[in-house]
C-alpha atoms as a PDB file:
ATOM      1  CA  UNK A   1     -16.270   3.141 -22.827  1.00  0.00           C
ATOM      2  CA  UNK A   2     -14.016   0.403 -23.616  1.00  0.00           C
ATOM      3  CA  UNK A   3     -10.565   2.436 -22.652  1.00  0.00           C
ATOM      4  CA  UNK A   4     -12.602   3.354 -19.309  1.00  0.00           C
ATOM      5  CA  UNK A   5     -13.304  -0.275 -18.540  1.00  0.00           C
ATOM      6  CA  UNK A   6      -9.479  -0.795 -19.396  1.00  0.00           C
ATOM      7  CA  UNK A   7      -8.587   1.170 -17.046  1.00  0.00           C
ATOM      8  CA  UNK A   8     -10.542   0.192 -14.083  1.00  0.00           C
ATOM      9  CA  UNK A   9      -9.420  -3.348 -14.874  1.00  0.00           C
ATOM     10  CA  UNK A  10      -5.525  -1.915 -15.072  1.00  0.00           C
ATOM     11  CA  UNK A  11      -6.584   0.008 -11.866  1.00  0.00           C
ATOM     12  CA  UNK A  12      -7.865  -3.203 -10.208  1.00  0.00           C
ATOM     13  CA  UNK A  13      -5.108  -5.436 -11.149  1.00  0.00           C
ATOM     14  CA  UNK A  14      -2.413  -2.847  -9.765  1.00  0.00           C
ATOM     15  CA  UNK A  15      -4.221  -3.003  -6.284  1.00  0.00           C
ATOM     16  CA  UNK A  16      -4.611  -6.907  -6.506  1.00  0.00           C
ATOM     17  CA  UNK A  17      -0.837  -6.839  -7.317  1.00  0.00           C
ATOM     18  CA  UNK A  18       0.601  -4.509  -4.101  1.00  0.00           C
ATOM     19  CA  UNK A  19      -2.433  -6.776  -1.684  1.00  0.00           C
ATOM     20  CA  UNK A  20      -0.850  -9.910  -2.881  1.00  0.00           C
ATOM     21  CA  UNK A  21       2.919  -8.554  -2.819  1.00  0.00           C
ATOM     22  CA  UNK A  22       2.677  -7.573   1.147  1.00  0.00           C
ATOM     23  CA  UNK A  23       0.568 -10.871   1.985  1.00  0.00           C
ATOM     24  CA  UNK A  24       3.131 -13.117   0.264  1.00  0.00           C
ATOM     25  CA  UNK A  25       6.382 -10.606   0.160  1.00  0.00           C
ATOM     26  CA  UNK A  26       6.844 -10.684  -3.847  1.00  0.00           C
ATOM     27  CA  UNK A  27       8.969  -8.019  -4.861  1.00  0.00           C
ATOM     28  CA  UNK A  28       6.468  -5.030  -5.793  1.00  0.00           C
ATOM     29  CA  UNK A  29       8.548  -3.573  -8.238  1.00  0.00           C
ATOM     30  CA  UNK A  30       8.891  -6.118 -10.483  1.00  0.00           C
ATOM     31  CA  UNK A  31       5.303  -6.833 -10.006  1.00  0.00           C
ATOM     32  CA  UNK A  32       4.205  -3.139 -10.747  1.00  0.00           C
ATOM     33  CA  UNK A  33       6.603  -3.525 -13.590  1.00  0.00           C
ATOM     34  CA  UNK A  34       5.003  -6.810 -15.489  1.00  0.00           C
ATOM     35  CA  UNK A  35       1.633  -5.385 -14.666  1.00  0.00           C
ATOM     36  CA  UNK A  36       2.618  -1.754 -16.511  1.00  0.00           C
ATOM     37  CA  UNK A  37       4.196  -3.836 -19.261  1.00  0.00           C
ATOM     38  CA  UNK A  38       0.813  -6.199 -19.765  1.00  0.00           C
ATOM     39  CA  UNK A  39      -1.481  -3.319 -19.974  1.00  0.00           C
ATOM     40  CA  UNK A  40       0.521  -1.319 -22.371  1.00  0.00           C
ATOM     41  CA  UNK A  41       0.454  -4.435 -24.597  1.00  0.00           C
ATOM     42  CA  UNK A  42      -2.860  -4.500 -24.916  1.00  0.00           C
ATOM     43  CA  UNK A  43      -3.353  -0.548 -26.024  1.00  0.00           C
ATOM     44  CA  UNK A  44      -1.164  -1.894 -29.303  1.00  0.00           C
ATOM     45  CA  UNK A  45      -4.140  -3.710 -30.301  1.00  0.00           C
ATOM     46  CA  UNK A  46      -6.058  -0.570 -30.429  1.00  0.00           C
ATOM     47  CA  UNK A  47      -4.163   1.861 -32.899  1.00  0.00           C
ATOM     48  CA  UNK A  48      -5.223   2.888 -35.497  1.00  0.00           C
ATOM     49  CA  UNK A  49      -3.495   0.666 -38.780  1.00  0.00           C
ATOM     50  CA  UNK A  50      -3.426   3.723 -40.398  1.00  0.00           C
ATOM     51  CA  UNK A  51      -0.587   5.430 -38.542  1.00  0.00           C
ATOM     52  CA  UNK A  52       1.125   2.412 -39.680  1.00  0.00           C
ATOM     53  CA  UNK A  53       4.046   2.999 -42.260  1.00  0.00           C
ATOM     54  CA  UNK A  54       6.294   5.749 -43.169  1.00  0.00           C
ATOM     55  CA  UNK A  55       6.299   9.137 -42.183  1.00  0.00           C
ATOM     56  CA  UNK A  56       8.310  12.556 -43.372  1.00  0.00           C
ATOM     57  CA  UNK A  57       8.127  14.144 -39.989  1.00  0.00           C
ATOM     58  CA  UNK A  58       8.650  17.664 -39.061  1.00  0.00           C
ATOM     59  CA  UNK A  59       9.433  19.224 -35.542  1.00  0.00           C
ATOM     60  CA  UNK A  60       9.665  22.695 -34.494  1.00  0.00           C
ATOM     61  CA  UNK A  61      10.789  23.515 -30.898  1.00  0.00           C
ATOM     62  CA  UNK A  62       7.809  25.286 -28.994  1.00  0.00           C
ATOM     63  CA  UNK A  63       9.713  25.642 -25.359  1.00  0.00           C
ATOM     64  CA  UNK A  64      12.570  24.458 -23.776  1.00  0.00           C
ATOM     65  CA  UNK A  65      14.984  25.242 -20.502  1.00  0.00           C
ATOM     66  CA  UNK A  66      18.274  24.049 -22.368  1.00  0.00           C
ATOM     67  CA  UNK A  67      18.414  25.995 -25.850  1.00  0.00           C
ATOM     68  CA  UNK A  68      21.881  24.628 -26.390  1.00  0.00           C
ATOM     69  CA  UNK A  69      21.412  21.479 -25.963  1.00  0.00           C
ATOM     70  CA  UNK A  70      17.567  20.886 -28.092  1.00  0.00           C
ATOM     71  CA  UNK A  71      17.471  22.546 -32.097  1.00  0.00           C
ATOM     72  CA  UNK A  72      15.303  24.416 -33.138  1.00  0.00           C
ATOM     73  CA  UNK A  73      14.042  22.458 -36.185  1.00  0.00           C
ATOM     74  CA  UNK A  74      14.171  19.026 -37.363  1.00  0.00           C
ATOM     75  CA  UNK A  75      12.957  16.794 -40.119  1.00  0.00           C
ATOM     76  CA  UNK A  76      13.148  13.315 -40.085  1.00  0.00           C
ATOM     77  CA  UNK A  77      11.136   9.930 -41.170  1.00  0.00           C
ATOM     78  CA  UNK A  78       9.777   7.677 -38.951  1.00  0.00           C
ATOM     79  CA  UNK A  79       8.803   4.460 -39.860  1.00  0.00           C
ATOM     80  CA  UNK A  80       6.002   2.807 -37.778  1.00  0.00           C
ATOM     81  CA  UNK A  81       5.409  -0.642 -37.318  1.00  0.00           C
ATOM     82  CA  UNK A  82       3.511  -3.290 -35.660  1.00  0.00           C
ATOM     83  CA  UNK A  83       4.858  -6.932 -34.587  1.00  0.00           C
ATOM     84  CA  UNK A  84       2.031  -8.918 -33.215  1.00  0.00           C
ATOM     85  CA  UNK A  85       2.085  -7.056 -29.507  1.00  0.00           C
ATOM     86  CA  UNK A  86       5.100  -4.714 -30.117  1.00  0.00           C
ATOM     87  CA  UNK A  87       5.050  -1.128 -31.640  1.00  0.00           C
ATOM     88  CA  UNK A  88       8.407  -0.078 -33.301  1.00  0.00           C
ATOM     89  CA  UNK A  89       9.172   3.200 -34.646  1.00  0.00           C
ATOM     90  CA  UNK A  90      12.474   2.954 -36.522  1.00  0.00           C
ATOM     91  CA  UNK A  91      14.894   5.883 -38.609  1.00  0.00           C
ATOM     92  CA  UNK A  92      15.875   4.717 -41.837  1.00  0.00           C
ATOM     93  CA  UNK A  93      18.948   7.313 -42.194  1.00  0.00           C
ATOM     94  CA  UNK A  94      20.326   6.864 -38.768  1.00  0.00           C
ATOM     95  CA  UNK A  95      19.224   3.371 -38.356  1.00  0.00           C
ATOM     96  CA  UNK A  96      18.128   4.247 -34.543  1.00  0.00           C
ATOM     97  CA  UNK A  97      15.491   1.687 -33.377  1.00  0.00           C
ATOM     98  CA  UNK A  98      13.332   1.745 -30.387  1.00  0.00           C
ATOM     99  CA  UNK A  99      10.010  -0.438 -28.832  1.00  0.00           C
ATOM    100  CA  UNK A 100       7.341   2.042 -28.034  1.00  0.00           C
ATOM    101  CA  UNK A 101       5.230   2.070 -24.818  1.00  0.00           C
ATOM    102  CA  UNK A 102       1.852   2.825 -25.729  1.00  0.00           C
ATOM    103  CA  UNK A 103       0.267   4.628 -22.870  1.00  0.00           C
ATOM    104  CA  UNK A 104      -3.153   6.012 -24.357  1.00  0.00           C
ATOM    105  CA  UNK A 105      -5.404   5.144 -27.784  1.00  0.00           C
ATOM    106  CA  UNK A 106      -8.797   7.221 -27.968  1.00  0.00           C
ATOM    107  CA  UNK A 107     -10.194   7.309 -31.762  1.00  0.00           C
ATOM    108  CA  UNK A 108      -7.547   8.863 -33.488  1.00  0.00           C
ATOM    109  CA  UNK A 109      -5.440  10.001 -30.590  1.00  0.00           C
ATOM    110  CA  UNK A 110      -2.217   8.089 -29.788  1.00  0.00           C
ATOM    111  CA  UNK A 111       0.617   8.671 -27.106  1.00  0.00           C
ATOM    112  CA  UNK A 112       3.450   6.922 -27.362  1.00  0.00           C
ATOM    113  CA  UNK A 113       7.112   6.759 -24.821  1.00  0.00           C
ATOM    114  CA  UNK A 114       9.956   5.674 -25.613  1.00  0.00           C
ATOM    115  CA  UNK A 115      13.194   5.858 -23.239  1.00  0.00           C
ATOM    116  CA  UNK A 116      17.171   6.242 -24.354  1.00  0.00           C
ATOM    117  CA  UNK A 117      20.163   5.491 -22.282  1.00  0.00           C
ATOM    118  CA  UNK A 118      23.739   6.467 -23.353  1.00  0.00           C
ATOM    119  CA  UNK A 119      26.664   6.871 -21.374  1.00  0.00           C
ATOM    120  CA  UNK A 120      25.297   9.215 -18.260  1.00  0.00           C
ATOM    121  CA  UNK A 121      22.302  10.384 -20.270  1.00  0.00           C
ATOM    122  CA  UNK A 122      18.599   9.099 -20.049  1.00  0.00           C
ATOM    123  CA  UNK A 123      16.506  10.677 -22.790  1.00  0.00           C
ATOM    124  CA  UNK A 124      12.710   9.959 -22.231  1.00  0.00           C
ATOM    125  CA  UNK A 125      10.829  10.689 -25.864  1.00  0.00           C
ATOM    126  CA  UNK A 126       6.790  11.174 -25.054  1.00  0.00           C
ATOM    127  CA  UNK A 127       4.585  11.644 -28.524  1.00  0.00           C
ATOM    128  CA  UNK A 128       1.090  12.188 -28.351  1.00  0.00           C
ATOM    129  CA  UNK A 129      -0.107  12.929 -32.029  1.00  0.00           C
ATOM    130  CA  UNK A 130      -3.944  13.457 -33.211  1.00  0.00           C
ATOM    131  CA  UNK A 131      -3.951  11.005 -36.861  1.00  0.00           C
ATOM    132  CA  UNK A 132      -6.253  12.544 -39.240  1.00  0.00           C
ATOM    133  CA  UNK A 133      -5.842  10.449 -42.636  1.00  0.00           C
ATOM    134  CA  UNK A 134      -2.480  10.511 -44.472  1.00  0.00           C
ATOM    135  CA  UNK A 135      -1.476  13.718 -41.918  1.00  0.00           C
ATOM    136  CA  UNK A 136      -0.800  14.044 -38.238  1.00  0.00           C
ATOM    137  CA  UNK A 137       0.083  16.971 -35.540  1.00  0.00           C
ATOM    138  CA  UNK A 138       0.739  16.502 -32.167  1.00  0.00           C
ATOM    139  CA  UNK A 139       3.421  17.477 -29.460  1.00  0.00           C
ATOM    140  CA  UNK A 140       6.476  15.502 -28.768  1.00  0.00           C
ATOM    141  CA  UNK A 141       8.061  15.837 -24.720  1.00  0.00           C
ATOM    142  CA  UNK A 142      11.706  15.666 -24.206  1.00  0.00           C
ATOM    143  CA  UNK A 143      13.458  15.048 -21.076  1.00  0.00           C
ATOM    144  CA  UNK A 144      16.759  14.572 -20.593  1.00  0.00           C
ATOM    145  CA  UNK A 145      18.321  13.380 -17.556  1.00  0.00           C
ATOM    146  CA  UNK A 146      22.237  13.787 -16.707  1.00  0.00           C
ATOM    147  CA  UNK A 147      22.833  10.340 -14.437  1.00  0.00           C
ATOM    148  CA  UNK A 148      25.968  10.016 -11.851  1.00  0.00           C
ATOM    149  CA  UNK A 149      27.874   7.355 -12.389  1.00  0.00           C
ATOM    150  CA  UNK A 150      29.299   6.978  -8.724  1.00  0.00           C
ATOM    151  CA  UNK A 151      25.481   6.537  -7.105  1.00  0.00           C
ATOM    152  CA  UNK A 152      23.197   6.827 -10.232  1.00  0.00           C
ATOM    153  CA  UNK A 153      21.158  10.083  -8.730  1.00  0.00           C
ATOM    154  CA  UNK A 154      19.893  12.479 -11.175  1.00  0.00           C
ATOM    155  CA  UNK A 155      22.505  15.438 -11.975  1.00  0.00           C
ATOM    156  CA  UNK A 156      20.041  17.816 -14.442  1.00  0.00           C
ATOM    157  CA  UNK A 157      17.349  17.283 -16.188  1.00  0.00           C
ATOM    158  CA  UNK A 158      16.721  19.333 -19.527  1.00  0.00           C
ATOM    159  CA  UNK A 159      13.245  19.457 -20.842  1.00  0.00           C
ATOM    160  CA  UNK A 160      12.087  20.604 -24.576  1.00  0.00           C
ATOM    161  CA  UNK A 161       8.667  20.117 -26.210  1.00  0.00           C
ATOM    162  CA  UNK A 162       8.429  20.121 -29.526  1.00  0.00           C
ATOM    163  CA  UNK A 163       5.104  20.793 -32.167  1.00  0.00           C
ATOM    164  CA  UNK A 164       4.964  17.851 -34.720  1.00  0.00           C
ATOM    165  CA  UNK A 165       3.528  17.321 -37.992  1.00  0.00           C
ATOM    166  CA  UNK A 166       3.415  14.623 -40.218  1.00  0.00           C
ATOM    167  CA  UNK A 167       2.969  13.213 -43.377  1.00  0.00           C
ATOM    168  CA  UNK A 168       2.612   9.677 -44.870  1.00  0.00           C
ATOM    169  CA  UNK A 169       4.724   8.861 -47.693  1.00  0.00           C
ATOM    170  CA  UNK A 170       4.392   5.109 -47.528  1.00  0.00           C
ATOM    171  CA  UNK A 171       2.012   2.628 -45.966  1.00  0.00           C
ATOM    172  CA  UNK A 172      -1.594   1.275 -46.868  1.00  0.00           C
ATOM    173  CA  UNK A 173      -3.636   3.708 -46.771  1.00  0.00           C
ATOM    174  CA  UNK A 174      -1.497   6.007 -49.196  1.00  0.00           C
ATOM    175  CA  UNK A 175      -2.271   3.362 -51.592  1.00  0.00           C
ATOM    176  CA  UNK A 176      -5.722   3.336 -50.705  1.00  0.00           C
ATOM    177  CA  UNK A 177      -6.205   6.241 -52.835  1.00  0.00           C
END
């Protein structure tokens, strides 16, 4: 009930926001955009501490329209964190960092974005995983957009989606046990 009320609230601030924005001619983008970035602030608050920590994660590709470009298999660890509003997942062998977007929380069920930009190339990462103790599974959502450089209009986009599962190696409630 409380994620419903959320987003009726979201919902009502949103229309509030584009009212005010043609009555006083703000610039609706950047409203939209502070209003997005409030309310996915708040959904922090309501994940679960236990996906806090570190986490030996394995991917296997389930589907994807660019088979050269995605692998087939990976295995990585993910290390996620919590900074007073701010979710961070961080890679302790590469020493890649990104802020994550939380876009959903309901019990155990988390989804996550988090976008890339190199050179010409916008990768957008989407994880929704279903935490059930010290173990997750869930379905990560690639897409990969090849940018112009002369008028920035999408080129290709490449798509994958991956099945994930996890395991905690470090974090509190491993040493809960």
């Amino acid at each position: 009930m409380k994620i419903l009320k959320k987003i009726i609230l979201s919902f009502l601030l949103v229309v509030s926001i584009l009212i005010l924005s043609i009555k006083t001619e703000l610039n609706i983008n950047m409203a939209l955009a502070q209003t997005t970035l409030k309310t996915g602030i708040s959904l922090v608050k309501n994940v679960p501490s236990g996906l806090f920590g570190t986490w030996r994660v394995v991917a296997v590709l389930e589907k994807t329209d660019s088979p050269e470009v995605f692998k087939g298999k990976s295995a990585d660890l993910w290390n996620l964190s919590r900074n007073n509003d701010v979710m961070n997942l961080c890679n302790p062998f590469t020493g890649a960092s990104a802020d994550l977007s939380v876009e959903f929380v309901e019990s155990n069920t988390i989804k996550f974005t988090k976008e890339g930009v190199s050179d010409d190339k916008k990768l957008t990462d989407t994880v929704e995983i279903k935490l059930n103790g010290n173990k997750f599974t869930g379905r990560n959502y690639l897409t990969l957009k090849t940018i112009s450089k002369n008028d920035n209009k999408v080129l290709k986009i490449q798509s994958a989606v991956y099945v994930l599962a996890g395991e905690k190696i470090s974090g509190m409630s491993v040493l809960d046990k």
